[in-house]
PDB file of N, CA and C in Angstrom:
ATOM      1  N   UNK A   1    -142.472-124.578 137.562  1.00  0.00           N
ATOM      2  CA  UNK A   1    -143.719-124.781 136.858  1.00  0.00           C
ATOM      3  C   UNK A   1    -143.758-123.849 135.655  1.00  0.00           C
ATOM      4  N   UNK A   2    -144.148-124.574 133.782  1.00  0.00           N
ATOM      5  CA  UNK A   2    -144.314-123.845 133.293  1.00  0.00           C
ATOM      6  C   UNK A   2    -145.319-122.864 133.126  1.00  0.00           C
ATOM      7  N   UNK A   3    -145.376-121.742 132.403  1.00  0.00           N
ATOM      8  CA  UNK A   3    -146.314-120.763 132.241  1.00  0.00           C
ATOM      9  C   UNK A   3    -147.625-121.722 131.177  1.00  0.00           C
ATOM     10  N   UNK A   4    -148.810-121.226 131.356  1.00  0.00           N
ATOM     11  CA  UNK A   4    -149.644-121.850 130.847  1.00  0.00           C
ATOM     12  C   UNK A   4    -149.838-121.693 129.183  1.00  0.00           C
ATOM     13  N   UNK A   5    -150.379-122.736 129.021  1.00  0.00           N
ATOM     14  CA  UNK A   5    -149.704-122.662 127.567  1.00  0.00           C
ATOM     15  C   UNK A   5    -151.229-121.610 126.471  1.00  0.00           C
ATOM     16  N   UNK A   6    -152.190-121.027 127.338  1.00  0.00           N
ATOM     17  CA  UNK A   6    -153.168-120.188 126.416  1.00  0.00           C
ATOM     18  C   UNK A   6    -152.709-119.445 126.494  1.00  0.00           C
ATOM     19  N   UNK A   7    -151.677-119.198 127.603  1.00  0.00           N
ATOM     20  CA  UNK A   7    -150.988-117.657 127.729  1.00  0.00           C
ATOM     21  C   UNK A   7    -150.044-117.356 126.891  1.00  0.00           C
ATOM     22  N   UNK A   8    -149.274-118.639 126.424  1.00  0.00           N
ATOM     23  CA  UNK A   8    -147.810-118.389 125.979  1.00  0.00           C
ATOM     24  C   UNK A   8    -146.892-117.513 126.375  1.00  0.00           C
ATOM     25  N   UNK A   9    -145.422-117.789 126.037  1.00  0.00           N
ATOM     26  CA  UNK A   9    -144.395-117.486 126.904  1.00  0.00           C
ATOM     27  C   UNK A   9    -144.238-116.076 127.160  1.00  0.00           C
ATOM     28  N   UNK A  10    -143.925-115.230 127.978  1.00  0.00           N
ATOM     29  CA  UNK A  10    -143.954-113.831 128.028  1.00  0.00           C
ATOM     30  C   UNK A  10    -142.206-113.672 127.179  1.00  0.00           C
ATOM     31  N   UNK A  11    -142.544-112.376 126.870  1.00  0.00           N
ATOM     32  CA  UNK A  11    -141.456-111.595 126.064  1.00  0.00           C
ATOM     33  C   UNK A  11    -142.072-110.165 126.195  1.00  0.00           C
ATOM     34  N   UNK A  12    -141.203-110.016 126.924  1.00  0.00           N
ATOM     35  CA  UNK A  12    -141.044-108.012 127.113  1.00  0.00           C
ATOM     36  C   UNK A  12    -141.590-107.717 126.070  1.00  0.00           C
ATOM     37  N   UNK A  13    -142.301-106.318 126.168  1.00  0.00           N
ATOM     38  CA  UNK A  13    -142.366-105.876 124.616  1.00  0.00           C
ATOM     39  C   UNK A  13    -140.874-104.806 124.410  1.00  0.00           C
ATOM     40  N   UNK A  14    -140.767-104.203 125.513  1.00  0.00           N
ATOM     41  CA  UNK A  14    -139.534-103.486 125.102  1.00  0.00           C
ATOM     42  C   UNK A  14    -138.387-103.748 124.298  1.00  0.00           C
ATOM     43  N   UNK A  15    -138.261-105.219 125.431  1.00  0.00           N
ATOM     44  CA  UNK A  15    -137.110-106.485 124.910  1.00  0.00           C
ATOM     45  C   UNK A  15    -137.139-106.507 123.154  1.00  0.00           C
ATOM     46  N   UNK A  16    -138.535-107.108 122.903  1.00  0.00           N
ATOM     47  CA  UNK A  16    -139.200-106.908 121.610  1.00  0.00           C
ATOM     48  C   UNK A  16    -138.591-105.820 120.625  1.00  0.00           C
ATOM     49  N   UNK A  17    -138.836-104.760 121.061  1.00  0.00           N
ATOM     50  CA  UNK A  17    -138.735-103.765 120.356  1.00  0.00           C
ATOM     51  C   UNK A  17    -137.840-102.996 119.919  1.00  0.00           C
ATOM     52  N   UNK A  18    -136.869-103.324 120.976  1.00  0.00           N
ATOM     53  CA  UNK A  18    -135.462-102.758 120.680  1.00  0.00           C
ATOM     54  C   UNK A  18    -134.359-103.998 120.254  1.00  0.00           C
ATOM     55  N   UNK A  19    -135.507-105.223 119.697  1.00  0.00           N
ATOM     56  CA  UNK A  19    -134.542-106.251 118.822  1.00  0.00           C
ATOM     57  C   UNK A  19    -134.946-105.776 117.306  1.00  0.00           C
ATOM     58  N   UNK A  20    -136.253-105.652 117.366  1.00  0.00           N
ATOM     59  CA  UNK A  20    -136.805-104.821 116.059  1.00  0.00           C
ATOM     60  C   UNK A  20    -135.861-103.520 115.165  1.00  0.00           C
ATOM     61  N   UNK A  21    -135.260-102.850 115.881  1.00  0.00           N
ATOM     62  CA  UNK A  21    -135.216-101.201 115.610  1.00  0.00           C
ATOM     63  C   UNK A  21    -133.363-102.032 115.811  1.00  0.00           C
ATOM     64  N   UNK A  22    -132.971-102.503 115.782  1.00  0.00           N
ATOM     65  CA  UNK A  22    -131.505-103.302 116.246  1.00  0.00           C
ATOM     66  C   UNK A  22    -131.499-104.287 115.047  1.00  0.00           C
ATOM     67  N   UNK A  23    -129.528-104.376 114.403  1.00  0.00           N
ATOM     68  CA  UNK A  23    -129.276-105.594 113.965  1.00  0.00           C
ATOM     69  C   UNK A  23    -128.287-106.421 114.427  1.00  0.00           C
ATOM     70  N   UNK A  24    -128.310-107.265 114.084  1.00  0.00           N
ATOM     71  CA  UNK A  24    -127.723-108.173 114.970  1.00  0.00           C
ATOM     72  C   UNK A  24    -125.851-108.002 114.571  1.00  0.00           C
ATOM     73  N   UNK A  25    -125.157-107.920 115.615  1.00  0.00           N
ATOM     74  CA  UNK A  25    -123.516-107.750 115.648  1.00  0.00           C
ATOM     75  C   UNK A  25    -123.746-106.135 115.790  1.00  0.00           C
ATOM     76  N   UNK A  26    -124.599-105.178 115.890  1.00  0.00           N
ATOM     77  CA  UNK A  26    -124.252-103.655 116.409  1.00  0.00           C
ATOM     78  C   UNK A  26    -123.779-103.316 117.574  1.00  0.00           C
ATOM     79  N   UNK A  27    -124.082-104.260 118.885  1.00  0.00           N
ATOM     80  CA  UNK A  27    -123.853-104.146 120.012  1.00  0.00           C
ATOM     81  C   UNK A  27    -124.443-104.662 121.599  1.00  0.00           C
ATOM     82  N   UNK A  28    -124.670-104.599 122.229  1.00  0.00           N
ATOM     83  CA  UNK A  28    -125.327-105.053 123.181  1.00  0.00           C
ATOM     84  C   UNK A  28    -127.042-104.306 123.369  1.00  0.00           C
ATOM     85  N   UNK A  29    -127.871-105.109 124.192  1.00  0.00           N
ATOM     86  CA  UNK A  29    -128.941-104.601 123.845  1.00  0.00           C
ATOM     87  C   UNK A  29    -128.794-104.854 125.364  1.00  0.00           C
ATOM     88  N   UNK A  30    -129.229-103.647 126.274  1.00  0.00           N
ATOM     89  CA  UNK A  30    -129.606-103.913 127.751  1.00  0.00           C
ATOM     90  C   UNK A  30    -130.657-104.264 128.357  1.00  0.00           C
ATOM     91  N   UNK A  31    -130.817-104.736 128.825  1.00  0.00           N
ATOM     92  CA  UNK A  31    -131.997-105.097 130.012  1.00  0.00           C
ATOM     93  C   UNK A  31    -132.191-105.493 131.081  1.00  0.00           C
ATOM     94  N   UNK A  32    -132.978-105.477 131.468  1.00  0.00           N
ATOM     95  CA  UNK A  32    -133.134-105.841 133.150  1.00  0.00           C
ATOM     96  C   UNK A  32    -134.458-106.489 133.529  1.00  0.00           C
ATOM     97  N   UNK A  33    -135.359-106.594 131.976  1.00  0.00           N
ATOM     98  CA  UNK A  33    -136.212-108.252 132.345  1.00  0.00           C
ATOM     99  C   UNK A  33    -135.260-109.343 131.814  1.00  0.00           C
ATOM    100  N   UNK A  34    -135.358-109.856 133.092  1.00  0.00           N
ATOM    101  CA  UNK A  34    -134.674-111.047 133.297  1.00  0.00           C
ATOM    102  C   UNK A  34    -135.608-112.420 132.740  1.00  0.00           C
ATOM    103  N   UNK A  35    -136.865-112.147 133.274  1.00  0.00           N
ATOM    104  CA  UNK A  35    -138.314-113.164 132.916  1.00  0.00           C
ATOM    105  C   UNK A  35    -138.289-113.389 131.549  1.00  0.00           C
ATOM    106  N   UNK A  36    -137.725-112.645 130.559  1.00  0.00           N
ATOM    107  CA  UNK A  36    -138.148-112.572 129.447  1.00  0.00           C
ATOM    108  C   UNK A  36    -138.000-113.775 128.427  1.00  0.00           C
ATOM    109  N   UNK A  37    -138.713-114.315 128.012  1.00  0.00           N
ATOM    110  CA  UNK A  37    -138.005-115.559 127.165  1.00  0.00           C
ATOM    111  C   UNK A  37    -137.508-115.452 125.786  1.00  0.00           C
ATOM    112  N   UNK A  38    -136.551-116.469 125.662  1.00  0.00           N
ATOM    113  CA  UNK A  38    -135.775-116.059 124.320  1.00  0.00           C
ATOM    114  C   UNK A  38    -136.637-116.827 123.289  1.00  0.00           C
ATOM    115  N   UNK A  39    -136.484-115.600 122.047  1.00  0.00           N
ATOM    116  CA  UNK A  39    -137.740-116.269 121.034  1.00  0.00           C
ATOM    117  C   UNK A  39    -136.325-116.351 119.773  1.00  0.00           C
ATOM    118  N   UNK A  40    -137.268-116.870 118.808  1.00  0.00           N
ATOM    119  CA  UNK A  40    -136.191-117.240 117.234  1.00  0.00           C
ATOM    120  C   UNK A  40    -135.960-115.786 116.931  1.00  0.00           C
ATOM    121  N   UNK A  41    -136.313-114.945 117.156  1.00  0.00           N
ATOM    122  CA  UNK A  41    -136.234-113.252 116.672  1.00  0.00           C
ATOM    123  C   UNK A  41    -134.922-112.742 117.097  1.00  0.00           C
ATOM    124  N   UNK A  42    -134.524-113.370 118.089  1.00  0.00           N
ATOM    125  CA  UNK A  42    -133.791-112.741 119.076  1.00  0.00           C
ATOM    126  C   UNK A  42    -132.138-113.533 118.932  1.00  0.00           C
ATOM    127  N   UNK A  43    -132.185-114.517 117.878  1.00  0.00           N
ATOM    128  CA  UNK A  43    -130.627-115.331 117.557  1.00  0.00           C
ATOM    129  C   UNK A  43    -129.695-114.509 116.629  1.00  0.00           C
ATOM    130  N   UNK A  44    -128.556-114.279 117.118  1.00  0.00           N
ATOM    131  CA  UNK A  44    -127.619-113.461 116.932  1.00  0.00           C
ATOM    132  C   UNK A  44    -127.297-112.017 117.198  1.00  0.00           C
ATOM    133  N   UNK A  45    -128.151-111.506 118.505  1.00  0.00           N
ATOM    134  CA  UNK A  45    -128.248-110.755 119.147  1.00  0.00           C
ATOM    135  C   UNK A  45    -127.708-110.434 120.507  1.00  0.00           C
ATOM    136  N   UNK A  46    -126.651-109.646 121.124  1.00  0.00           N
ATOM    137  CA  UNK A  46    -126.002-109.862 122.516  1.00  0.00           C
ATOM    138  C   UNK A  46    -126.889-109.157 123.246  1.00  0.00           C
ATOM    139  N   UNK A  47    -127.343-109.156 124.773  1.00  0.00           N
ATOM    140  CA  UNK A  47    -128.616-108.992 125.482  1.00  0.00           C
ATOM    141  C   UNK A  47    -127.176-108.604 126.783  1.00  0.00           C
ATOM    142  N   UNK A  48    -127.193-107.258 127.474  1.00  0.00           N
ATOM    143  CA  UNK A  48    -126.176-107.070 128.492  1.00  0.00           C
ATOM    144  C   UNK A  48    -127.656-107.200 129.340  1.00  0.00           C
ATOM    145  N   UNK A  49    -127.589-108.892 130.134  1.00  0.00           N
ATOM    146  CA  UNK A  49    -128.476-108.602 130.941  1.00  0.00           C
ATOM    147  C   UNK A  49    -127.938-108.277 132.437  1.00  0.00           C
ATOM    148  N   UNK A  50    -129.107-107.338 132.810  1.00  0.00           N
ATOM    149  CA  UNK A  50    -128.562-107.354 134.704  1.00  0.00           C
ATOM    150  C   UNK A  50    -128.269-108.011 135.781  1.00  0.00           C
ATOM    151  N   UNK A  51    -127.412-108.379 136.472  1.00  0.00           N
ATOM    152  CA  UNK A  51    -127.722-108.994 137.752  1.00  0.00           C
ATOM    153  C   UNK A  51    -127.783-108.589 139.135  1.00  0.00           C
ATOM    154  N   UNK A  52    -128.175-107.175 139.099  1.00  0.00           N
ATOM    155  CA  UNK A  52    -128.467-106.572 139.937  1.00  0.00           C
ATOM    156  C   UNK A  52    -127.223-105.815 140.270  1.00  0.00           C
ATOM    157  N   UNK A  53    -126.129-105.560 139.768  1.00  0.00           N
ATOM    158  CA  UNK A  53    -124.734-105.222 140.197  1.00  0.00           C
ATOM    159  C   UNK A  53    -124.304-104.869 138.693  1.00  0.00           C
ATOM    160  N   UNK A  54    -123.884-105.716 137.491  1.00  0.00           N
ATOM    161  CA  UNK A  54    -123.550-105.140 136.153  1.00  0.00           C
ATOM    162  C   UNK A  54    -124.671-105.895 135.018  1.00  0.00           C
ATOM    163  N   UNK A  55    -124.112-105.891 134.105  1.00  0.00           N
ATOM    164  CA  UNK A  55    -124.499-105.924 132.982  1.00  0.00           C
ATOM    165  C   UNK A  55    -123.720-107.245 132.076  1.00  0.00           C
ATOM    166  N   UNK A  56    -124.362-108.724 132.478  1.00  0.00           N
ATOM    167  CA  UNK A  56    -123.456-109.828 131.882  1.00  0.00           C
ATOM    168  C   UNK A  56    -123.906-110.410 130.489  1.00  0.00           C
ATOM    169  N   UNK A  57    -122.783-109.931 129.517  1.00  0.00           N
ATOM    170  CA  UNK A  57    -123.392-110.287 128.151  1.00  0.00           C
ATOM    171  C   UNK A  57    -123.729-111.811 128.000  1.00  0.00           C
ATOM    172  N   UNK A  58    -124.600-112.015 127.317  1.00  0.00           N
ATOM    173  CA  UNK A  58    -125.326-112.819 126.628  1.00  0.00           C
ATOM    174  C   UNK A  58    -125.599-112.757 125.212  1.00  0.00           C
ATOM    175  N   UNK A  59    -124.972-114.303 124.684  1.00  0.00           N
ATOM    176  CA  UNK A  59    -125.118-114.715 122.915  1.00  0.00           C
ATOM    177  C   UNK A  59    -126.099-115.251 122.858  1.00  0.00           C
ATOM    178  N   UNK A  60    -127.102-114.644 122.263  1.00  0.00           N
ATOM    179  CA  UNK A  60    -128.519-115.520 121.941  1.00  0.00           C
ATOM    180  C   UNK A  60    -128.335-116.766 120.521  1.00  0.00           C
ATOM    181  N   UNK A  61    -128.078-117.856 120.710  1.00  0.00           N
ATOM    182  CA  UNK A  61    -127.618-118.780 119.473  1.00  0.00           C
ATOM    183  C   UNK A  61    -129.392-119.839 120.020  1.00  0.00           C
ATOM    184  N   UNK A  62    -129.085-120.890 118.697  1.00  0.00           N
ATOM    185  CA  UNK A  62    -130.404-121.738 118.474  1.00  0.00           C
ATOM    186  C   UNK A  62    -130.291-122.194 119.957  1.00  0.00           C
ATOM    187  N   UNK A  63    -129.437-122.593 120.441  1.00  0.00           N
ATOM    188  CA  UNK A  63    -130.088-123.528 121.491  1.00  0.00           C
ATOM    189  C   UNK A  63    -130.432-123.220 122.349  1.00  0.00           C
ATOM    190  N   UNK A  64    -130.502-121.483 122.660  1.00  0.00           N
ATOM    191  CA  UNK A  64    -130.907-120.829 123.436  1.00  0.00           C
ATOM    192  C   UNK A  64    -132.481-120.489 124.041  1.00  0.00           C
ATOM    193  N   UNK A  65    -132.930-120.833 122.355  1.00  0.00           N
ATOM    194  CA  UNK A  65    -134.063-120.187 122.323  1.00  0.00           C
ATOM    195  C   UNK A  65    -135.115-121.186 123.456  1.00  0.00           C
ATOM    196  N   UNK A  66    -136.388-120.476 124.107  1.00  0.00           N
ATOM    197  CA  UNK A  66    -137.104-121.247 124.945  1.00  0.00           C
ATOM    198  C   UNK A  66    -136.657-121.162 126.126  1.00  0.00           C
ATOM    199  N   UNK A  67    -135.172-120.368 126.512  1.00  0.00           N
ATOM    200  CA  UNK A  67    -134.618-120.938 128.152  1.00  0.00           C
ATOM    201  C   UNK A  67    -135.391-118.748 128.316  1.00  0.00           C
ATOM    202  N   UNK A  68    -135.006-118.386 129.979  1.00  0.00           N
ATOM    203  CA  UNK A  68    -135.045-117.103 129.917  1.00  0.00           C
ATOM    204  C   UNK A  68    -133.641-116.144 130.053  1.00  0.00           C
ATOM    205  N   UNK A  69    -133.692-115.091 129.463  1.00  0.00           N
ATOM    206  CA  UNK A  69    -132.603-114.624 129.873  1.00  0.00           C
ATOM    207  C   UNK A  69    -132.194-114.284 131.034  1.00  0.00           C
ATOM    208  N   UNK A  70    -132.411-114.506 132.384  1.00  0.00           N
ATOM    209  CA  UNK A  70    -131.925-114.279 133.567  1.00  0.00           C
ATOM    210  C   UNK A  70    -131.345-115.648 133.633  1.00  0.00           C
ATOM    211  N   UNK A  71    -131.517-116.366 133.223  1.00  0.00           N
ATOM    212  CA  UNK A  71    -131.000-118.033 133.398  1.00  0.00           C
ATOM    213  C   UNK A  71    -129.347-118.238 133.009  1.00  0.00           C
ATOM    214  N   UNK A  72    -128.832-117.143 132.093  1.00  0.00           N
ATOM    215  CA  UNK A  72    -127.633-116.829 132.046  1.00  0.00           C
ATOM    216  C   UNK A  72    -126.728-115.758 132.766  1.00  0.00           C
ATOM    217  N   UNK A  73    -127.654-115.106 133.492  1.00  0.00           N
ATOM    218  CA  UNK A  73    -126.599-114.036 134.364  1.00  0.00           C
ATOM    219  C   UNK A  73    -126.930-114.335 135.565  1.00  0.00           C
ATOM    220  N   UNK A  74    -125.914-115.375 136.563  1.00  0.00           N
ATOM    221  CA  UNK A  74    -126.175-115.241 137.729  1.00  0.00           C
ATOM    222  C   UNK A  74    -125.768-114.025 138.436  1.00  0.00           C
ATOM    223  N   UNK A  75    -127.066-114.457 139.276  1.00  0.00           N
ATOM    224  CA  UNK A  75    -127.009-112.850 140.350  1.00  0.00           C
ATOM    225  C   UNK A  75    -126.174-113.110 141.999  1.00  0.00           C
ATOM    226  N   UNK A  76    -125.612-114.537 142.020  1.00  0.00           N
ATOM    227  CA  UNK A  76    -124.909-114.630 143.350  1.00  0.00           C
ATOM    228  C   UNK A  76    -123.088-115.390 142.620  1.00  0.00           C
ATOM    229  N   UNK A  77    -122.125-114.623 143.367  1.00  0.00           N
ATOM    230  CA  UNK A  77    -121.139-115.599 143.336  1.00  0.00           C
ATOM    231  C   UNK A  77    -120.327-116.386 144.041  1.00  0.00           C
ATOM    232  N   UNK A  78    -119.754-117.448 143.494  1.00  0.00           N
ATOM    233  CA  UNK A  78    -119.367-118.349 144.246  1.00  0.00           C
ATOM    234  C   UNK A  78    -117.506-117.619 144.231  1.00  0.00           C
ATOM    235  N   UNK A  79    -117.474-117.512 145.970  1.00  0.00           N
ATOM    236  CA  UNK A  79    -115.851-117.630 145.819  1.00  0.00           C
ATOM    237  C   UNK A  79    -115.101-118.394 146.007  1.00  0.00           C
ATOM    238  N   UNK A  80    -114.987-119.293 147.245  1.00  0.00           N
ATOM    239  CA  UNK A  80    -115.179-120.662 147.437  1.00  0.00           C
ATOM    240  C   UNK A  80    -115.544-120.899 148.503  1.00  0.00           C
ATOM    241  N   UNK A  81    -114.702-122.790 148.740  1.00  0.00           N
ATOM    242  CA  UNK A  81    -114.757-122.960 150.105  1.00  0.00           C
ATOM    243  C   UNK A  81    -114.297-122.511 151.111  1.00  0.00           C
ATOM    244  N   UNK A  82    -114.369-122.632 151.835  1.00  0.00           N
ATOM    245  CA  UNK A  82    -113.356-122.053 152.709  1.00  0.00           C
ATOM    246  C   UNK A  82    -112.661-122.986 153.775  1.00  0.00           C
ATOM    247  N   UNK A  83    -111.867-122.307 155.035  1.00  0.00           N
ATOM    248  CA  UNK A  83    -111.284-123.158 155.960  1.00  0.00           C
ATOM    249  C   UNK A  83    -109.454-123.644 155.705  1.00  0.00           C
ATOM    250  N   UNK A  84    -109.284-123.595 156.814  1.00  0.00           N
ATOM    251  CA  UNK A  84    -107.808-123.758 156.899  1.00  0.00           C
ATOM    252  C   UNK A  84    -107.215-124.862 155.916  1.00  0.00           C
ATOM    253  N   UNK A  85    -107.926-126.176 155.659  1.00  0.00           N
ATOM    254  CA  UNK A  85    -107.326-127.126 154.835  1.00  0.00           C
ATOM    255  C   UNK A  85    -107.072-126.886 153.306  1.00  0.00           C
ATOM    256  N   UNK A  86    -108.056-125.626 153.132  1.00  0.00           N
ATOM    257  CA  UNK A  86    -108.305-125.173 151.448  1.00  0.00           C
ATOM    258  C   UNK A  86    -107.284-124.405 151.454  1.00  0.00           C
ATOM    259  N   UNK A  87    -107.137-123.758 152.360  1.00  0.00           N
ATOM    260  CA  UNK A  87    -106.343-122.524 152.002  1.00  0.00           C
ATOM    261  C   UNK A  87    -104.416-123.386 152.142  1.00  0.00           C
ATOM    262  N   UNK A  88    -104.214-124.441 152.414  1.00  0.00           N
ATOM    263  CA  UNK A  88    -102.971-125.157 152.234  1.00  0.00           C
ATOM    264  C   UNK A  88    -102.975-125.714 151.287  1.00  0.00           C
ATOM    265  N   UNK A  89    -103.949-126.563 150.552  1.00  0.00           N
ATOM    266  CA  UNK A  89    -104.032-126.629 149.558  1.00  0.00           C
ATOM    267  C   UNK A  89    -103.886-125.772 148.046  1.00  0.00           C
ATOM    268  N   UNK A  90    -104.426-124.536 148.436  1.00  0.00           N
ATOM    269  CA  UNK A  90    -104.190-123.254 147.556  1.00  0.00           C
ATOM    270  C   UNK A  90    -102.750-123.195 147.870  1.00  0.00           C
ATOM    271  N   UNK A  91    -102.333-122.652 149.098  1.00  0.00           N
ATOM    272  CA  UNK A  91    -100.917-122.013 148.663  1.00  0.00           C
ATOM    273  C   UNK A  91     -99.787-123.040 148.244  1.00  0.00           C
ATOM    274  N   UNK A  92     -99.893-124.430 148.141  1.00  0.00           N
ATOM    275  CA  UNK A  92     -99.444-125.935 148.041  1.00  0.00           C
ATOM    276  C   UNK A  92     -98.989-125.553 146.155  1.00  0.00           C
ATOM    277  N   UNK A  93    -100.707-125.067 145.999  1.00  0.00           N
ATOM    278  CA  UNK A  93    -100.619-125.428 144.167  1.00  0.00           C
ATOM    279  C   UNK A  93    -100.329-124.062 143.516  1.00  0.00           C
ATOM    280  N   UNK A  94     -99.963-123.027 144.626  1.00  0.00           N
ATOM    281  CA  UNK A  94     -99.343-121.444 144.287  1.00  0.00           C
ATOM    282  C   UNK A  94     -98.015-121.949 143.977  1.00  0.00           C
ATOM    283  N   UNK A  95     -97.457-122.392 145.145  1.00  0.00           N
ATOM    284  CA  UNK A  95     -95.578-122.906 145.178  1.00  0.00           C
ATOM    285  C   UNK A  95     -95.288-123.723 143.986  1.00  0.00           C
ATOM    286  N   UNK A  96     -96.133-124.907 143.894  1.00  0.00           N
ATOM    287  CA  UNK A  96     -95.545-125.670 142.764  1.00  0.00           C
ATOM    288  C   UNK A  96     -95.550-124.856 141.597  1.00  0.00           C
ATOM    289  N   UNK A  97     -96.379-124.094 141.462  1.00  0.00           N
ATOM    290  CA  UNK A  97     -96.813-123.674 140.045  1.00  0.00           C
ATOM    291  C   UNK A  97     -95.335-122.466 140.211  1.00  0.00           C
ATOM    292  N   UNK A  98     -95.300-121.663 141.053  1.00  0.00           N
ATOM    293  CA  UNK A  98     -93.707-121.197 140.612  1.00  0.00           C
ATOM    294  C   UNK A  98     -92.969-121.410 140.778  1.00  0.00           C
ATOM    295  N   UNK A  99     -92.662-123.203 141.241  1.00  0.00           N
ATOM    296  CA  UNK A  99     -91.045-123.327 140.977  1.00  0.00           C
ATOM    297  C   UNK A  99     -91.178-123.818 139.882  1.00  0.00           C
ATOM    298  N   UNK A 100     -92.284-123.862 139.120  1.00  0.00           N
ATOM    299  CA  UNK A 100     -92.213-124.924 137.889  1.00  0.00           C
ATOM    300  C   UNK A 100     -91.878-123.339 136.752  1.00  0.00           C
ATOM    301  N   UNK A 101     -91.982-122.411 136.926  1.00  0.00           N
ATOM    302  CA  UNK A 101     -92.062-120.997 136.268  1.00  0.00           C
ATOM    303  C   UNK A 101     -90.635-120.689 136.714  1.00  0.00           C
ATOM    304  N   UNK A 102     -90.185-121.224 137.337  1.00  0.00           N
ATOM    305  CA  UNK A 102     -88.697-120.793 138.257  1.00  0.00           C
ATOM    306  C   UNK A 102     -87.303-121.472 137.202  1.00  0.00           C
ATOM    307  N   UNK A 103     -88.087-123.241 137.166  1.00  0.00           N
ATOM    308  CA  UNK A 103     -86.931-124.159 136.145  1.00  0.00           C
ATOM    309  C   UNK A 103     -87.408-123.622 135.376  1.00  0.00           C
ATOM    310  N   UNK A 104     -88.464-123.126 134.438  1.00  0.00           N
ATOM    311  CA  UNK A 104     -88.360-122.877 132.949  1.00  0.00           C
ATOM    312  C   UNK A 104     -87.849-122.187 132.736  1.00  0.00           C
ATOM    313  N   UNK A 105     -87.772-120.588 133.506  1.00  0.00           N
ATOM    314  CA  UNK A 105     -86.881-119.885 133.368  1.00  0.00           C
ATOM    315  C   UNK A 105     -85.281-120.281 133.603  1.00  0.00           C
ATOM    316  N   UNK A 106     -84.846-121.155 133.654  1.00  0.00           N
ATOM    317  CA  UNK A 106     -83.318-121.508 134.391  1.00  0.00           C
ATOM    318  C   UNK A 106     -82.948-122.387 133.113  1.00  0.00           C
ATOM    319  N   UNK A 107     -84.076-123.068 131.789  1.00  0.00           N
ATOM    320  CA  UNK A 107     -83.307-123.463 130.807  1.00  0.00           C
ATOM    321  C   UNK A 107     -83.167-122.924 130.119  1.00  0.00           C
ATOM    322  N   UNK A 108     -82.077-123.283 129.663  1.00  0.00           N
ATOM    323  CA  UNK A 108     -81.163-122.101 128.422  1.00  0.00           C
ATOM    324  C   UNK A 108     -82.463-122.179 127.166  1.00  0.00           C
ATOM    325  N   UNK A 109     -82.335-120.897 126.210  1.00  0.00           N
ATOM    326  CA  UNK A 109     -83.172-121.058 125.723  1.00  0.00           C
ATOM    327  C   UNK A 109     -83.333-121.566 124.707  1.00  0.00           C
ATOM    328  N   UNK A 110     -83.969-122.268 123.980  1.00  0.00           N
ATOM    329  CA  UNK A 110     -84.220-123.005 122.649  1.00  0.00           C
ATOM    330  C   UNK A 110     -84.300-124.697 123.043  1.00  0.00           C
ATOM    331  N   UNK A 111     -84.152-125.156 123.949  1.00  0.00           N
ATOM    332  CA  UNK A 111     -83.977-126.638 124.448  1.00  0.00           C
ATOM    333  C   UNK A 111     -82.858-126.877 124.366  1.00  0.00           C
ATOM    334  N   UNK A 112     -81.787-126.390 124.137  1.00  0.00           N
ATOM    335  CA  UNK A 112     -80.507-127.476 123.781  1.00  0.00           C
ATOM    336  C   UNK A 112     -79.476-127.436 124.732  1.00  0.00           C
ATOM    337  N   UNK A 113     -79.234-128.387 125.241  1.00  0.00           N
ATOM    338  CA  UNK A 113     -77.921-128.555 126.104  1.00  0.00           C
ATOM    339  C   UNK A 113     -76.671-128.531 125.799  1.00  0.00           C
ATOM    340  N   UNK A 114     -76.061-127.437 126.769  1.00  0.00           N
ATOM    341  CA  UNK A 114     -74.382-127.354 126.985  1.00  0.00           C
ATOM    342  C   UNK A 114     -73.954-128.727 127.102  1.00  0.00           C
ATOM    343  N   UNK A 115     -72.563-128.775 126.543  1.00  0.00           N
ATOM    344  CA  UNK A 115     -71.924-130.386 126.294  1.00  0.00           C
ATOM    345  C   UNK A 115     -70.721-129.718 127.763  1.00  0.00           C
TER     346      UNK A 115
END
């Protein structure tokens, strides 16, 4: 549900303020409101936002503007699936991939064949 619109969108003032006193390409700007929404002020500016663990940069560009910045740093990760069939599958596409690293190394080099 959006925020109501007499209220209009929240934006930190901090967030605010240290885009103010900042130009854009100096460096990362940190934070840890996540709520904060991205305004036109704020395009071409990197935002190291938190996810509770580090600090995941963020490019504020046009099409950004209107989403929030927590909407780009997820805070959970995916490692995968799991279970015995994945994991044959993984080591299936480990093997191929180095015997295929195995023949490249075994042709002579430049492409050209011994007569």
């Amino acid at each position: 549900m959006s925020r109501s619109l007499k209220k209009g969108p929240f934006v930190d003032e901090r967030v605010v303020k240290k885009v103010l006193n900042a130009t854009p390409g100096q460096g990362t700007i940190k934070t840890w409101s996540r709520a904060c929404t991205i305004t036109p002020e704020m395009i071409g500016f990197t935002f190291g936002v938190h996810n509770g663990k580090e600090f995941i940069p963020v490019y504020v560009t046009e099409e950004t503007v209107g989403h929030r910045l927590g909407e780009f740093s997820p805070t959970r990760k995916f490692v995968r699936h799991g279970g015995k069939m994945q994991k044959e599958i993984e080591s299936a596409a480990k093997q191929k991939a180095q015997d295929a690293a195995k023949a490249a190394k075994a042709e002579p080099a430049g492409g050209a064949k011994k007569k």
